[in-house]
Protein backbone atom coordinates (compact mmCIF):
# COMPACT_ATOMS: atom_id res chain seq x y z
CA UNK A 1 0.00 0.00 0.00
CA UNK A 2 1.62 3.78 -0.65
CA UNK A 3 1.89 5.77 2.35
CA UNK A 4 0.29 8.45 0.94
CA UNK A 5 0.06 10.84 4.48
CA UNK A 6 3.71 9.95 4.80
CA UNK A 7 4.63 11.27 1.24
CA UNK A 8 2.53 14.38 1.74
CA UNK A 9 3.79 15.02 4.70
CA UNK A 10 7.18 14.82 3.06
CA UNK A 11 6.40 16.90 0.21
CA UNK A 12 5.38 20.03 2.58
CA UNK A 13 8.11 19.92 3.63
CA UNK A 14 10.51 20.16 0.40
CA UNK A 15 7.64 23.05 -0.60
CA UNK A 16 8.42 24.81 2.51
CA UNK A 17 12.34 24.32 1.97
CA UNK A 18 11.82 25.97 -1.47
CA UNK A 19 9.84 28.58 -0.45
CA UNK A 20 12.93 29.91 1.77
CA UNK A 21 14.97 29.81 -1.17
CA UNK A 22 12.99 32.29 -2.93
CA UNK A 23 13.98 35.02 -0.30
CA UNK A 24 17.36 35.91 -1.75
CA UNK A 25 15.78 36.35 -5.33
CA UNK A 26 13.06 38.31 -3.41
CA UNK A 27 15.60 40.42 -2.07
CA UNK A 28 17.35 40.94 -5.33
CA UNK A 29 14.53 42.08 -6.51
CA UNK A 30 13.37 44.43 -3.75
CA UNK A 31 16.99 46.16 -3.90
CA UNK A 32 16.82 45.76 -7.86
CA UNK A 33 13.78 48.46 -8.52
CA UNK A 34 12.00 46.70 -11.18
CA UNK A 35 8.32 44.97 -9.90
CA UNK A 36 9.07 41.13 -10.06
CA UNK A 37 9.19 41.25 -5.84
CA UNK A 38 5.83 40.63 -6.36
CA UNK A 39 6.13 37.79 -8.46
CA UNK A 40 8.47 36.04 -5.90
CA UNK A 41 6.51 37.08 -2.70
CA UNK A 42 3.09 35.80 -4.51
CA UNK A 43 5.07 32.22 -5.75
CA UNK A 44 6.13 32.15 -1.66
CA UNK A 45 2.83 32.53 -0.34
CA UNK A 46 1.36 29.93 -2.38
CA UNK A 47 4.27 27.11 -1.90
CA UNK A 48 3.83 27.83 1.49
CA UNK A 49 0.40 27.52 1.44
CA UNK A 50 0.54 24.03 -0.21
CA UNK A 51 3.21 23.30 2.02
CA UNK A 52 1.70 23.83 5.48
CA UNK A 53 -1.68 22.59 3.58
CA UNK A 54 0.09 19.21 2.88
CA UNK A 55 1.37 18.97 6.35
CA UNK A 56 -2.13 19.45 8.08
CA UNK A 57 -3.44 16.83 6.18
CA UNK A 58 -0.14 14.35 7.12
CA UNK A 59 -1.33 15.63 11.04
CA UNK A 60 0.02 12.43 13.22
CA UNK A 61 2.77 11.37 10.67
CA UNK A 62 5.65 11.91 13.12
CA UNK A 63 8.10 8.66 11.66
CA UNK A 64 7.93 7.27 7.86
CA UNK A 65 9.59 3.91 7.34
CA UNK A 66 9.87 4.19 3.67
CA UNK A 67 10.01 1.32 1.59
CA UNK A 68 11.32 1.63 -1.83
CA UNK A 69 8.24 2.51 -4.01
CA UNK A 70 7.22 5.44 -1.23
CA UNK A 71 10.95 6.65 -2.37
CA UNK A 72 10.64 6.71 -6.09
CA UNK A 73 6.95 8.41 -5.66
CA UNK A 74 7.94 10.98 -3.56
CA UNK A 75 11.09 11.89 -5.78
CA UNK A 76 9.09 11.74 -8.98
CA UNK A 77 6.40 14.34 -7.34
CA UNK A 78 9.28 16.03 -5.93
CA UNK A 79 10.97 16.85 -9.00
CA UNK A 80 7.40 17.58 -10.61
CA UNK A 81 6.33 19.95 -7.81
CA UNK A 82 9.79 22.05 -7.94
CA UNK A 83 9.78 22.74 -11.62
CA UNK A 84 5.46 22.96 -11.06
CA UNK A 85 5.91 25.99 -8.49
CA UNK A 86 9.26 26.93 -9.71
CA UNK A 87 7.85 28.07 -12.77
CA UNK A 88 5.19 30.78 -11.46
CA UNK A 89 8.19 33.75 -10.79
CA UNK A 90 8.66 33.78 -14.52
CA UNK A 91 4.92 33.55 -15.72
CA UNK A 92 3.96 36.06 -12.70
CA UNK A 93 6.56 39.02 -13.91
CA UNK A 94 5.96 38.56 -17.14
CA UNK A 95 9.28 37.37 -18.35
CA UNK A 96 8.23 34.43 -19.52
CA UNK A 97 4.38 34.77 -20.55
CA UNK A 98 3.72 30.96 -21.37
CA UNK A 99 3.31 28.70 -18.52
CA UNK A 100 4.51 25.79 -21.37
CA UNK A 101 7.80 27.87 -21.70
CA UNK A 102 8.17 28.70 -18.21
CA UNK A 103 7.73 25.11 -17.00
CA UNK A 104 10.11 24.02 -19.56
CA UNK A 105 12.62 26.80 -18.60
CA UNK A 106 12.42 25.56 -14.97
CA UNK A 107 12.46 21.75 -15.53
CA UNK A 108 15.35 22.50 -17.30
CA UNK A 109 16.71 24.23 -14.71
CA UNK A 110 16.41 22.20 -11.57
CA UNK A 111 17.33 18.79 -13.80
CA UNK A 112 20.73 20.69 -15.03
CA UNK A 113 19.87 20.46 -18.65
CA UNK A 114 20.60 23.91 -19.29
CA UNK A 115 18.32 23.87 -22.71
CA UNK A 116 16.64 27.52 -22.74
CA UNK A 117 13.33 28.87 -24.96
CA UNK A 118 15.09 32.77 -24.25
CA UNK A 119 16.09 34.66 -26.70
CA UNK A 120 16.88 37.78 -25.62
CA UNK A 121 18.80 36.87 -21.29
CA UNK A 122 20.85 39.45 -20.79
CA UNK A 123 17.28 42.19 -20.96
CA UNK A 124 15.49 40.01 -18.25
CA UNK A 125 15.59 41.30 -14.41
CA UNK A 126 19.01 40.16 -12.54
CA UNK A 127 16.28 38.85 -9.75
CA UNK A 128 15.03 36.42 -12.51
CA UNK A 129 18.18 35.28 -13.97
CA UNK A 130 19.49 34.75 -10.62
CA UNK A 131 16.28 32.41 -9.64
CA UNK A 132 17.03 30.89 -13.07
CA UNK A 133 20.45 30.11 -12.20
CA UNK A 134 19.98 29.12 -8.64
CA UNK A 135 17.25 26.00 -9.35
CA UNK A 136 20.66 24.90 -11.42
CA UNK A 137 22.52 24.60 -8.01
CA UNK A 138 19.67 23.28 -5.87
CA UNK A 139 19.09 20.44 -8.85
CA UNK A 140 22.40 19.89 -9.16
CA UNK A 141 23.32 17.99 -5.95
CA UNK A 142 19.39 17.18 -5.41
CA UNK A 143 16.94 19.02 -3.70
CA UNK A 144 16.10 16.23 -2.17
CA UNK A 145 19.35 14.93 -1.09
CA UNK A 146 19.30 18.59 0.71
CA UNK A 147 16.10 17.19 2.25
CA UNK A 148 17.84 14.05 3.26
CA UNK A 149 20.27 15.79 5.02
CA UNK A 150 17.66 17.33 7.43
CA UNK A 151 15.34 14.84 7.90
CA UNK A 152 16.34 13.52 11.22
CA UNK A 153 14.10 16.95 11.77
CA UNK A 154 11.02 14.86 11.04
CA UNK A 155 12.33 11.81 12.07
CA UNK A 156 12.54 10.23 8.38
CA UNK A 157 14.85 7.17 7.45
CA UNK A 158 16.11 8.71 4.19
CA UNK A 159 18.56 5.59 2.32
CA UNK A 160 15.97 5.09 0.26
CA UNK A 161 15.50 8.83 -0.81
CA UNK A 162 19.10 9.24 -1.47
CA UNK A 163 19.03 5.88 -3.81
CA UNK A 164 16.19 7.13 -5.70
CA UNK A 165 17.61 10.43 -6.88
CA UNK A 166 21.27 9.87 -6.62
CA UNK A 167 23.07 9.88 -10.27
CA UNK A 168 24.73 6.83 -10.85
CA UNK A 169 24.65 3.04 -10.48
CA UNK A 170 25.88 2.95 -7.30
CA UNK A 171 24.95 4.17 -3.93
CA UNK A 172 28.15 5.16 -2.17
CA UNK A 173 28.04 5.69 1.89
CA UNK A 174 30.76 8.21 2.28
CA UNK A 175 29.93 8.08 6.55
CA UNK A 176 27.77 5.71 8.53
CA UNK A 177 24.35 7.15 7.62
CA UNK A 178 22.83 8.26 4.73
CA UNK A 179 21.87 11.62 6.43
CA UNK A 180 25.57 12.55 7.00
CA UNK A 181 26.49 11.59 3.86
CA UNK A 182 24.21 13.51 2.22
CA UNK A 183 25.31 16.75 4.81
CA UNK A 184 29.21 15.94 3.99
CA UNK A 185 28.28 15.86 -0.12
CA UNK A 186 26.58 19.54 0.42
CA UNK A 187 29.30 20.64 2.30
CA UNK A 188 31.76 19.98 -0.59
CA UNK A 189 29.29 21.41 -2.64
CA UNK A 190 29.04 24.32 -1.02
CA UNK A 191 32.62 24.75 -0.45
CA UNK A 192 33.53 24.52 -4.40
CA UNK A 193 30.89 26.88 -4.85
CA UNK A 194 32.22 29.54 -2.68
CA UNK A 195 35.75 29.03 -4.26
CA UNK A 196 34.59 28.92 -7.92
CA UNK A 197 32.99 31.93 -6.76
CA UNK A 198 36.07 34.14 -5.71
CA UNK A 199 38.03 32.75 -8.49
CA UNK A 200 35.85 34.12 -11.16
CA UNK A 201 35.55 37.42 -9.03
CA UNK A 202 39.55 37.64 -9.28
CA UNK A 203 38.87 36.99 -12.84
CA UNK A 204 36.98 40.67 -13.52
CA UNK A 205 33.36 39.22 -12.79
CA UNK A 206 31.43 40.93 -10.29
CA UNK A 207 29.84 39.08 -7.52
CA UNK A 208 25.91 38.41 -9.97
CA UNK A 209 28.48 36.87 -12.67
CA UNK A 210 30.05 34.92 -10.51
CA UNK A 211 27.26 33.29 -8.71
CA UNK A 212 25.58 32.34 -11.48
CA UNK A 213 28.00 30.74 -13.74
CA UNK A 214 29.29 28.97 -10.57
CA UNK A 215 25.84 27.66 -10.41
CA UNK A 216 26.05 26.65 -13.63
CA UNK A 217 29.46 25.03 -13.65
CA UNK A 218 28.56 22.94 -10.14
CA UNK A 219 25.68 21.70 -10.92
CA UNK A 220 26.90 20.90 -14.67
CA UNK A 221 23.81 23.31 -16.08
CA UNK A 222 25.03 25.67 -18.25
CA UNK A 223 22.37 28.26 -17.54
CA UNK A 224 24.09 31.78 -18.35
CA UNK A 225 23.14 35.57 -17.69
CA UNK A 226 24.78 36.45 -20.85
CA UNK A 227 23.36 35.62 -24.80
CA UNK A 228 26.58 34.53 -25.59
CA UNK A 229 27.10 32.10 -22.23
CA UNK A 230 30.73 32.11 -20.81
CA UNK A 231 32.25 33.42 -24.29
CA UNK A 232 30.93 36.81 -24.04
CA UNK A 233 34.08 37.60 -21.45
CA UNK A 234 36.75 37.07 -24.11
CA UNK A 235 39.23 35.78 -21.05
CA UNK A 236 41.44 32.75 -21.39
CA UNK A 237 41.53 32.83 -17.29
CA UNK A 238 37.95 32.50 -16.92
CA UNK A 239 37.94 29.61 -19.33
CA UNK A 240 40.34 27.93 -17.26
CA UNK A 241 38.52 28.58 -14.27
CA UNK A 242 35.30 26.87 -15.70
CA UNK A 243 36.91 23.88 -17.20
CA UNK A 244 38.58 23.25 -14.21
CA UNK A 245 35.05 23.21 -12.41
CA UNK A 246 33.46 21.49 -14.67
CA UNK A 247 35.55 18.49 -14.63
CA UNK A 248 35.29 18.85 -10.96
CA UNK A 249 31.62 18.68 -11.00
CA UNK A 250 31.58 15.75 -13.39
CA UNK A 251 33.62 13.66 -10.93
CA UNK A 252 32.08 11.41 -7.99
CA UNK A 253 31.41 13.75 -4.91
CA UNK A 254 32.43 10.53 -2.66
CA UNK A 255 35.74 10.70 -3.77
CA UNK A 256 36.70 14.00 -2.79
CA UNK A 257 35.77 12.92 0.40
CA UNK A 258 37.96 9.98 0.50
CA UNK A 259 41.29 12.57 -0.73
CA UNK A 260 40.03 14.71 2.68
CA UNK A 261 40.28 11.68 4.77
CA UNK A 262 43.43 11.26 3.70
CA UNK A 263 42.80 7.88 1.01
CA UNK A 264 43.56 10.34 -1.79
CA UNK A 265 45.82 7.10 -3.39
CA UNK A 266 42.13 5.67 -4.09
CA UNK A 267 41.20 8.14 -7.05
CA UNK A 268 44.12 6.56 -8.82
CA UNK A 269 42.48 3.18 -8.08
CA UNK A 270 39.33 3.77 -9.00
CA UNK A 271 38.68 2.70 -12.90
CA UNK A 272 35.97 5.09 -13.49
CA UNK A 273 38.39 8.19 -12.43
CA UNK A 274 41.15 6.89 -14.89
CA UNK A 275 38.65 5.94 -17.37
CA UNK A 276 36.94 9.66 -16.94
CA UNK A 277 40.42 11.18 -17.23
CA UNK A 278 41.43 9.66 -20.15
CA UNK A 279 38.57 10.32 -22.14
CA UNK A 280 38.69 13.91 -21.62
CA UNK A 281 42.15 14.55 -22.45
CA UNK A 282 42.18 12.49 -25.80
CA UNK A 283 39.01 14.25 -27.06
CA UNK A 284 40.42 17.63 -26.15
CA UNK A 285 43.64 16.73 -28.12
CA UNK A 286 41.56 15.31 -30.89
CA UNK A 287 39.27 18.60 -31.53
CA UNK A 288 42.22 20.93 -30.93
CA UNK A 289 43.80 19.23 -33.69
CA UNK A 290 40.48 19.54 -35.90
CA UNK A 291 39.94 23.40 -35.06
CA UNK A 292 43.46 24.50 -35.39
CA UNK A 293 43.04 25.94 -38.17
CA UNK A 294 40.35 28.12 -37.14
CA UNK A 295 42.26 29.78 -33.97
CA UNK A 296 45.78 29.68 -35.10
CA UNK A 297 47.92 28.20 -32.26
CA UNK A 298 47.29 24.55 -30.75
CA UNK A 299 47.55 26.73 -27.61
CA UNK A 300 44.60 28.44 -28.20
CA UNK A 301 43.05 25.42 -30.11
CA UNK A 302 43.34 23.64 -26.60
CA UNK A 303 41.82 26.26 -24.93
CA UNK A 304 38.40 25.99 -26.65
CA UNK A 305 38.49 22.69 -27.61
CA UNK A 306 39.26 21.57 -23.47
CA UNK A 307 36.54 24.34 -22.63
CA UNK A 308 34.25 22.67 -24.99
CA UNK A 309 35.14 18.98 -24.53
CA UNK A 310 35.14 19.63 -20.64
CA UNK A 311 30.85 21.40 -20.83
CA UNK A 312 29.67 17.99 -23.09
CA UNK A 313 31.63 15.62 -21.26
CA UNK A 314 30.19 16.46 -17.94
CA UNK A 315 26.95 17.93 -19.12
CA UNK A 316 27.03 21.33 -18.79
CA UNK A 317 26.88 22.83 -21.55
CA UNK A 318 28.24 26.28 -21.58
CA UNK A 319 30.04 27.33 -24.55
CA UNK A 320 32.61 29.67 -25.59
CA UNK A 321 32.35 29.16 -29.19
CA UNK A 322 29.88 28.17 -31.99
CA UNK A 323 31.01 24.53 -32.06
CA UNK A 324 28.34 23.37 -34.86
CA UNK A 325 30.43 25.50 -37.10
CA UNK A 326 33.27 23.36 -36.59
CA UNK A 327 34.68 21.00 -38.49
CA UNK A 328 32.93 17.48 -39.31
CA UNK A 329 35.27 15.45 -37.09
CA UNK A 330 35.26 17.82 -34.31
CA UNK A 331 31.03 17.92 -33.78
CA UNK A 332 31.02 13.87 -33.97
CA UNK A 333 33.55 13.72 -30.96
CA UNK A 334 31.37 15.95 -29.40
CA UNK A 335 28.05 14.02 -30.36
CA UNK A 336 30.15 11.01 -28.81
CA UNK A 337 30.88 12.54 -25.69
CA UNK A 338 27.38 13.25 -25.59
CA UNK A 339 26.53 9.11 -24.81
CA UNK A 340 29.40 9.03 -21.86
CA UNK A 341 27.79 11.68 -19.55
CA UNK A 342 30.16 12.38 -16.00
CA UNK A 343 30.67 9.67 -13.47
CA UNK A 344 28.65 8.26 -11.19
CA UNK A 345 28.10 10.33 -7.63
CA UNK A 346 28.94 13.25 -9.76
CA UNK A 347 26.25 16.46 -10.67
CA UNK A 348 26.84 15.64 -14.44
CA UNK A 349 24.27 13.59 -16.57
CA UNK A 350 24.40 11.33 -19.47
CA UNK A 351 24.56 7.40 -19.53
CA UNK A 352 27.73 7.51 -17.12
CA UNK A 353 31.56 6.60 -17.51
CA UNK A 354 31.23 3.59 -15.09
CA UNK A 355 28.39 2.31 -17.11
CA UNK A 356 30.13 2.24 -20.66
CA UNK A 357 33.05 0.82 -19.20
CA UNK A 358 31.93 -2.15 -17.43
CA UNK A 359 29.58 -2.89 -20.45
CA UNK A 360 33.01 -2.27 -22.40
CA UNK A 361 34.78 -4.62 -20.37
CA UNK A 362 32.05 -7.52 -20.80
CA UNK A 363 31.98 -7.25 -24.30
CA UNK A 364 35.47 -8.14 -23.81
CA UNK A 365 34.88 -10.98 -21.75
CA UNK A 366 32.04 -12.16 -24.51
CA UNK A 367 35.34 -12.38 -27.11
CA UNK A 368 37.24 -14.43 -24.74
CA UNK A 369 34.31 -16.49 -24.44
CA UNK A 370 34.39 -17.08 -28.35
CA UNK A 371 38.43 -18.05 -28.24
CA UNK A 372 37.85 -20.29 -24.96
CA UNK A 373 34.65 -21.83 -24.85
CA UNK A 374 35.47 -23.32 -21.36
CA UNK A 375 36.81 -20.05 -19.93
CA UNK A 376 35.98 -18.64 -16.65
CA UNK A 377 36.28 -14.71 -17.33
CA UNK A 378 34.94 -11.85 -15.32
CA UNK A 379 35.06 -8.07 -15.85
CA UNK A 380 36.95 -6.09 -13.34
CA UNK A 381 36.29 -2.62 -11.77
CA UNK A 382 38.01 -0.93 -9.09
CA UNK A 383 40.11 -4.80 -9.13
CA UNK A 384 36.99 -6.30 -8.26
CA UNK A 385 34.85 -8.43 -10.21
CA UNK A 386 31.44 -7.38 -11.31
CA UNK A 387 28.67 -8.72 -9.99
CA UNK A 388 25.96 -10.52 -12.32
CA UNK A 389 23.25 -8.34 -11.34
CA UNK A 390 25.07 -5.27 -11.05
CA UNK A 391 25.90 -5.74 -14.89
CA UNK A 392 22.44 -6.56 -15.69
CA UNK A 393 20.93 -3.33 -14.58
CA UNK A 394 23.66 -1.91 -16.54
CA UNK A 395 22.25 -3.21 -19.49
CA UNK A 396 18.42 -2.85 -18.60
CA UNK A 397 19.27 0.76 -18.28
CA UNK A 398 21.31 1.19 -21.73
CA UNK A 399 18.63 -0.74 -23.61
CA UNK A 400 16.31 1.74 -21.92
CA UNK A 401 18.47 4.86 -22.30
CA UNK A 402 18.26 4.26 -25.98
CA UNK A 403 14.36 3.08 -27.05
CA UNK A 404 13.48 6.26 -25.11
CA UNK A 405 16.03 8.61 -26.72
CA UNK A 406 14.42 6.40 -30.02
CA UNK A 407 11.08 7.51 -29.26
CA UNK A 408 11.56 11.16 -28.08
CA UNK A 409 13.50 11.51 -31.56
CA UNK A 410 10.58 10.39 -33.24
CA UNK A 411 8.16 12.80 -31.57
CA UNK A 412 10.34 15.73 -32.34
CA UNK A 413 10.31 14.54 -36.36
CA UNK A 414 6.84 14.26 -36.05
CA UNK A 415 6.97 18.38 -35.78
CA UNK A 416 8.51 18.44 -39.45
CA UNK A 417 11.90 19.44 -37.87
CA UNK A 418 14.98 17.10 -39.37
CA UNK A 419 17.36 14.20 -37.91
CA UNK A 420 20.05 16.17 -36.87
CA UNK A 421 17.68 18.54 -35.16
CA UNK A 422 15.20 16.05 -33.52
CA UNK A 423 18.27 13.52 -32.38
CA UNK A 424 20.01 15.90 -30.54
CA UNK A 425 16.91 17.33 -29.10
CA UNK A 426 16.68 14.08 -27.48
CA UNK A 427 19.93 13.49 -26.38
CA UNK A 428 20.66 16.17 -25.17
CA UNK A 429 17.52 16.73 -23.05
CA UNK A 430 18.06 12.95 -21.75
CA UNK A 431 21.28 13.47 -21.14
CA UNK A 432 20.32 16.73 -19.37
CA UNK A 433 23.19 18.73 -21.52
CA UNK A 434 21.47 21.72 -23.23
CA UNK A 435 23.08 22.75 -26.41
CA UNK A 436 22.58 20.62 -29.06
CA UNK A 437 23.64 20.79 -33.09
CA UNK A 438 21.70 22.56 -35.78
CA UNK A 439 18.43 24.30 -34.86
CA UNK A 440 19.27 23.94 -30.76
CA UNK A 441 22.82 24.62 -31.82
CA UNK A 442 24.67 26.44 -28.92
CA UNK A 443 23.59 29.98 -30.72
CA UNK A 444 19.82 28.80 -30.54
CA UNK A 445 17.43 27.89 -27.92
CA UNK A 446 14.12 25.51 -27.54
CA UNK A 447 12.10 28.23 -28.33
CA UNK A 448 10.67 27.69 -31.62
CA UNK A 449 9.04 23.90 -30.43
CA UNK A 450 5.31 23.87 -30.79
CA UNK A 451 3.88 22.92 -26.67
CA UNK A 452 3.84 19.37 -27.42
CA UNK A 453 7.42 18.77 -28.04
CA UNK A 454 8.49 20.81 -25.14
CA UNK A 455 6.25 18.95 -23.04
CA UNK A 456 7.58 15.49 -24.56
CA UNK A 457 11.68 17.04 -23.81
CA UNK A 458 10.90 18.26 -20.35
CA UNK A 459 9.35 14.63 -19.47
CA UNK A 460 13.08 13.45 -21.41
CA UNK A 461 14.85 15.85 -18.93
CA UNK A 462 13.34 14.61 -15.49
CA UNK A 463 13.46 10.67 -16.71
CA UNK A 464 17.66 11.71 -17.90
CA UNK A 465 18.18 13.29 -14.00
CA UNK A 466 16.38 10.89 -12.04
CA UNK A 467 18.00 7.81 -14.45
CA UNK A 468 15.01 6.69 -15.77
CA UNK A 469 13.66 3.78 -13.29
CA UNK A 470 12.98 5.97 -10.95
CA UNK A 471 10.09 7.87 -13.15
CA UNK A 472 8.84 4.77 -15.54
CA UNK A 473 8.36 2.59 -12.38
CA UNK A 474 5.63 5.00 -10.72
CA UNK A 475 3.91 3.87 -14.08
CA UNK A 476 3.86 0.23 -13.84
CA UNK A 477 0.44 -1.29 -13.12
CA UNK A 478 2.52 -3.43 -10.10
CA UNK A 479 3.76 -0.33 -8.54
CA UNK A 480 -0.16 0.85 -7.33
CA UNK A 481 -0.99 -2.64 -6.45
């Protein structure tokens, strides 16, 4: 039976938790002049309405021992009721008239897609674009992994929470209870974010830049206050800055942990790390040897190419130059990176490094099996052999990963729009990346969808954060039963 009191009583208080969030763009806007206070103070009132609503009605709920299906309800709704409410400052001030758009704006936000129906940013009101920016950074380590982290407040046993929305395959304890875990994941968080922060302020930025893109970096979003995202700043240091971050953000959280506990030797251990390393580096040598030509020096070729390798790779998708003017061999790297996606435990979307190389590694093992019929071959990870069922989600989840990017392709081409445009639409809203090639190019936006397609990509977006199961398996006739 679902616990429905127990799930309500949850989700009042994630509204109320959001509802505090939208003081600081309140106050932005209250110092900034232009009306859209009201549009924050209205969107307040009514999540914390239907917050302290939602409570009343869970009246007598004090503990919730969730089993697994209350978990991947109450993060579905979650996710649903953030982008929901999340939506109203932008339809209330009038920046974004179309509840459609604005929803799809949103969505994109909080899942880290970074895909945008704006034309004109850099007009809208700084309160907006920093509301815009921030549902990047509370998506991007999991609003409700922030939950997790305080609900001993409610008295809430919260594993099964963090399982349910945690990127990844695996569920890493990083200290003895999920709760801490989750509280030592948004401390690192929170501590990158602050020095991304004063590095790009040391960079020229002033303090709205800063935040924002650093938002955008962290949570691998790509959300920008400027039309031409981080490549409106002309500065080779800022570049650096952000590549560095984003490569940061698209590693696993748990192991920056381990390097502060002093087990630092285990990043070099870990295969998904050296896998994750190596891909970056040969596909930024590979495009800085296709675009040479267009900026002169292999220097400066690096430069974009890493910036631009580094915002696919991990999902981000900020850009510092046109990239679907570049050269033929240059865009398919990209579109390749596009399937890998950061590691697991990381902010970054995308099918996962860990995932492609442990299916890598058994399609291996199936050659050996073809030269020794009688062989008894295993693929490693970490040193350690993978477990049958670990490998079998793997491959329930690819097989899945691609029908629905299959069908959400062939929704988009049912608009009239062609391949190139209606692939990447899809994989790049599943993989939660943004900028995509040809009409969503990384000079273009969503904007031009009919409602029907952006409903279809924002539903791509939520089933790419949450890593599918967690969404299609509210839907299964079982799961009510």
């Amino acid at each position: 039976m679902i616990h429905l009191k127990g799930i309500a009583r949850l989700l009042g208080f994630l509204l109320l938790l959001l509802a505090g969030f939208l003081l600081i763009p309140l106050g932005i806007a209250l110092f900034e002049g232009p009306r859209t206070w009201q549009a924050f103070l209205f969107t307040m009132i009514i999540m914390a309405v239907s917050g302290l609503v939602l409570l009343f009605l869970s009246t007598g709920e004090r503990f919730i021992k969730l089993q697994v299906r209350h978990a991947f309800l109450f993060v579905t709704l979650s996710w649903i009721s953030a982008a929901g409410f999340g939506a109203l400052p932008f339809t209330l001030s009038g920046s974004i008239p179309s509840y459609t758009d604005a929803f799809f704006e949103t969505m994109s936000g909080f899942t880290t897609t970074g895909a945008s129906i704006l034309t004109e940013i850099e007009g809208l009101p700084r309160s907006i674009l920093f509301w815009r920016s921030l549902t990047h950074w509370l998506g991007g380590m999991g609003i409700v992994v922030l939950t997790v982290a305080l609900l001993p407040l409610l008295g809430v046993a919260g594993a099964q929470l963090f399982k349910a929305e945690s990127p990844g395959p695996t569920l890493e304890k990083v200290t003895p209870t999920i709760a801490q875990t989750a509280k030592v994941l948004w401390k690192i968080y929170v501590g990158f974010t602050a020095a991304e922060t004063v590095l790009l302020m040391l960079g020229g930025m002033d303090l709205f830049d800063a935040l924002t893109h650093t938002f955008g970096t962290l949570a691998t979003g790509g959300f920008s206050p400027r039309n031409q995202s981080v490549g409106a700043y002309r500065s080779a240091y800022v570049d650096v800055v952000i590549t560095v971050f984003m490569l940061m953000a698209g590693f696993n959280f748990g192991l920056y942990h381990r390097v502060w506990s002093g087990k630092g030797r285990d990043i070099l251990r870990n295969t998904e790390a050296r896998a994750y390393a190596g891909i970056f580096a040969v596909s930024t040598l590979a495009v800085a040897l296709a675009v040479r030509p267009l900026y002169g020096s292999l220097l400066n070729a690096l430069r974009y190419a890493g910036f631009q390798v580094a915002s696919i790779l991990t999902t981000t998708g900020f850009a510092t130059a046109d990239f679907d003017a570049w050269p033929a061999f240059a865009k398919g790297v990209l579109f390749f990176l596009m399937f890998v996606g950061g590691c697991s435990g990381s902010t970054g979307g995308g099918i996962k490094v860990i995932r492609l190389v442990t299916l890598a590694k058994q399609a291996v093992v199936e050659l050996k099996y073809l030269l020794f019929p009688y062989g008894v071959f295993r693929p490693r990870v970490n040193g350690e052999p993978v477990r049958k069922d670990f490998l079998m989600s793997i491959s329930g989840f690819f097989f899945l990963y691609i029908a629905i990017l299959l069908a959400v392709t062939l929704v988009v081409t049912s608009g009239g729009y062609d391949l190139t445009t209606s692939l990447s639409s899809a994989l790049v809203t599943l993989g939660n990346i943004g900028p995509g090639f040809a009409k969503i190019g990384p000079t273009q936006n969503y904007a031009f969808f009919p409602v029907y397609i952006k409903w279809v990509l924002s539903a791509a977006m939520l089933l790419g954060r949450l890593e599918l199961y967690t969404v299609l398996v509210v839907f299964h006739p079982r799961f009510w039963r």
